[in-house]
Protein backbone atom coordinates (compact mmCIF):
# COMPACT_ATOMS: atom_id res chain seq x y z
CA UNK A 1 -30.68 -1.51 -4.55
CA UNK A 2 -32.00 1.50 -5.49
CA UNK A 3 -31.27 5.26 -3.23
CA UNK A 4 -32.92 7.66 -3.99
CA UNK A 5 -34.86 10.85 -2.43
CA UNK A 6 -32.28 11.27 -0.16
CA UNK A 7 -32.95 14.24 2.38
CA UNK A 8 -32.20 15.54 6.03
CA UNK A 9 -34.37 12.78 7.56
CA UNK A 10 -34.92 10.55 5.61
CA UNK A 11 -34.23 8.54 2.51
CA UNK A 12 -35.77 6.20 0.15
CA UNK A 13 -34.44 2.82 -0.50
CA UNK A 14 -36.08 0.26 -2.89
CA UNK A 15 -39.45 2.55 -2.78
CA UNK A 16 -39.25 2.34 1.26
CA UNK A 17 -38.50 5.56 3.23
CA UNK A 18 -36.80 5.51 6.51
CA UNK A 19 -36.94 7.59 8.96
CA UNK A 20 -34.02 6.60 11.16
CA UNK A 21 -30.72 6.21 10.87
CA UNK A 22 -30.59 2.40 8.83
CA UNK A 23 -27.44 -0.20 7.85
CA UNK A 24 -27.62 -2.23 5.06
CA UNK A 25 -25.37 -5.10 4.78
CA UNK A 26 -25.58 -8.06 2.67
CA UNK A 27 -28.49 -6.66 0.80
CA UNK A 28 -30.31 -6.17 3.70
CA UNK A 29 -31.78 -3.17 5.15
CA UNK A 30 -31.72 -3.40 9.06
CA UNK A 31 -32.27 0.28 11.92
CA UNK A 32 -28.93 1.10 13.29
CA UNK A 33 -28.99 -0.21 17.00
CA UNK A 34 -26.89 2.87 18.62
CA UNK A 35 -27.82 1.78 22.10
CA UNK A 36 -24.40 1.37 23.21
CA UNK A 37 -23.30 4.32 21.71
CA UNK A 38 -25.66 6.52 23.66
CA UNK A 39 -23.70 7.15 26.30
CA UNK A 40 -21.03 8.77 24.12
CA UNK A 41 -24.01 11.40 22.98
CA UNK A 42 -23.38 14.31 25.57
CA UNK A 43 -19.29 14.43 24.61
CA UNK A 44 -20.19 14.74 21.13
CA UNK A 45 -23.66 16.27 20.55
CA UNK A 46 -24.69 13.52 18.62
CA UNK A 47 -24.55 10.06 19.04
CA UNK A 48 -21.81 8.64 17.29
CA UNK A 49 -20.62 5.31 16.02
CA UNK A 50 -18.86 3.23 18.63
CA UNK A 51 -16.62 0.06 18.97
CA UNK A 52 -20.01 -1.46 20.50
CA UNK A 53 -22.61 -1.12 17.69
CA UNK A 54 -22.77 -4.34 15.58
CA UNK A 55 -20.61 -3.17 12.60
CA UNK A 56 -20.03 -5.84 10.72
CA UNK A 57 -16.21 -6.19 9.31
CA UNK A 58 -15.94 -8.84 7.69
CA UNK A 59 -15.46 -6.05 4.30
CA UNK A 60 -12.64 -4.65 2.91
CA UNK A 61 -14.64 -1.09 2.42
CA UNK A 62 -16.24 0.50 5.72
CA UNK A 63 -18.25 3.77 4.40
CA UNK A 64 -19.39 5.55 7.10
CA UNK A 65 -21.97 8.38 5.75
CA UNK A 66 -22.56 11.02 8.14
CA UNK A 67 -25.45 12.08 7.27
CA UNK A 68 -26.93 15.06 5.66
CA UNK A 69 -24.91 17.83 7.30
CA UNK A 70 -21.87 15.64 8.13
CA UNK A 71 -22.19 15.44 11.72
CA UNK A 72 -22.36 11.98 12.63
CA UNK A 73 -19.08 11.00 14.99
CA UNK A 74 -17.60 8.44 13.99
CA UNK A 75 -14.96 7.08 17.41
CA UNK A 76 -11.46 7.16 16.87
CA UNK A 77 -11.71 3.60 18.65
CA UNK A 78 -14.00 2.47 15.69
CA UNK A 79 -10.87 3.78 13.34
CA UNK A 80 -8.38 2.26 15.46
CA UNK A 81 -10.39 -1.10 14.85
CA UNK A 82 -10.80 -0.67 11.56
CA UNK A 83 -6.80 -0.16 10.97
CA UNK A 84 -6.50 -3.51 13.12
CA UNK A 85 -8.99 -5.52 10.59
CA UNK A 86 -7.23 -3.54 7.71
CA UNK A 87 -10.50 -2.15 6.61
CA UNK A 88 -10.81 0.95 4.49
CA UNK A 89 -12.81 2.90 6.68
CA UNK A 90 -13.99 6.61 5.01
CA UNK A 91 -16.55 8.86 6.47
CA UNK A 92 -18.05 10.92 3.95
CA UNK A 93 -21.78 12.98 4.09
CA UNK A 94 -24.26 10.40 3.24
CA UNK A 95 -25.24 12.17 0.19
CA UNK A 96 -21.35 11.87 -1.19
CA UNK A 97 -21.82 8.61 -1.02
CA UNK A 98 -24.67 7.98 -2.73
CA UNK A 99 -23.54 9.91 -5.80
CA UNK A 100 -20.54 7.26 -5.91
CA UNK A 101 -22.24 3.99 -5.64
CA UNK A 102 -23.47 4.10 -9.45
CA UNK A 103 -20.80 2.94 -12.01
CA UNK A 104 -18.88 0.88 -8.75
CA UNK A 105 -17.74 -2.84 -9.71
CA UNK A 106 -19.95 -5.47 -10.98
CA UNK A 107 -20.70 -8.38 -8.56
CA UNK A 108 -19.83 -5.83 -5.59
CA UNK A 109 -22.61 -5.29 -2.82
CA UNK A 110 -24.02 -1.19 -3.52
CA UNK A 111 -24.85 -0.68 0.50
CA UNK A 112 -25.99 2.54 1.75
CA UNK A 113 -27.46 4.00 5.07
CA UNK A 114 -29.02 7.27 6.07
CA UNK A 115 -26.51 7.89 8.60
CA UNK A 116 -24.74 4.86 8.89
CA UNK A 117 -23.28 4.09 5.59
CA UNK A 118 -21.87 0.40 5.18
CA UNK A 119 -19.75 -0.67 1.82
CA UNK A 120 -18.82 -4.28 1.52
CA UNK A 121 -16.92 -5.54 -0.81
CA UNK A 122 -15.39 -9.41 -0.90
CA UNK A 123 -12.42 -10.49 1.76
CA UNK A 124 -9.81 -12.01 0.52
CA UNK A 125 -10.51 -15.80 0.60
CA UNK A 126 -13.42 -15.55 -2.54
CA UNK A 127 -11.08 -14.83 -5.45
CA UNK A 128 -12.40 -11.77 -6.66
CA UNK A 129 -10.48 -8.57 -7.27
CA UNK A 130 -11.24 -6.21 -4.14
CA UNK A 131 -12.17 -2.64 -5.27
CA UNK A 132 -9.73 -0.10 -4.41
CA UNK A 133 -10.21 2.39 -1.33
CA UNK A 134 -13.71 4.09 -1.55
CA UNK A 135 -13.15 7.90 -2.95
């Protein structure tokens, strides 16, 4: 996949922009559903990412990128969950993380998100090396 024209707003992925906050997971480029995180909104000032969004964590690597200024919450019950699954979990501004996905491991899934930044790499059970924590 190619990222690129990444701004507050907005980013361009495989010649599409988005306008909203997107996940991409298994190649795929799908709008972050943050209905269930909603509620949170008021305690935060932005609505962050919560146990009850469809995250999916079957990954090793769970990049969270929050977005142009940073500011996307990220629960400490999504962490806790992510410790549980022993997932990598880093939150990092969205444009962090797009400077880092070229040069990563060959045969590893690039994903990337406006505000909700997904890395996947294999589980354990395929036989490939797993990339070390995201940095």
């Amino acid at each position: 996949m190619r990222m690129d024209q990444f701004t507050f707003g907005s980013i361009r992925i495989d010649g599409v922009i988005y306008e909203h906050d997107v996940v991409i997971a298994h190649g795929r480029v799908r709008k972050r559903k943050k209905k269930s995180s909603k509620p949170f909104r008021g305690a935060f000032g932005h609505t962050p990412v919560s146990i009850g969004e469809n995250i999916p964590w079957d990954c090793r690597h769970l990049v969270v990128g929050t977005g142009a200024d940073g500011a996307l919450p990220v629960m400490e019950e999504v962490k806790r969950e992510a410790a549980r699954r022993e997932v990598d979990l880093l939150t990092v501004p969205t444009s962090e993380a797009i400077r880092a996905l070229p040069g990563r491991a060959e045969g590893h899934e690039r994903d990337l998100a406006r505000d909700l930044l997904i890395q996947r790499s294999p589980g354990p059970s395929d036989g490939r090396v797993s990339l070390p924590a995201w940095t």
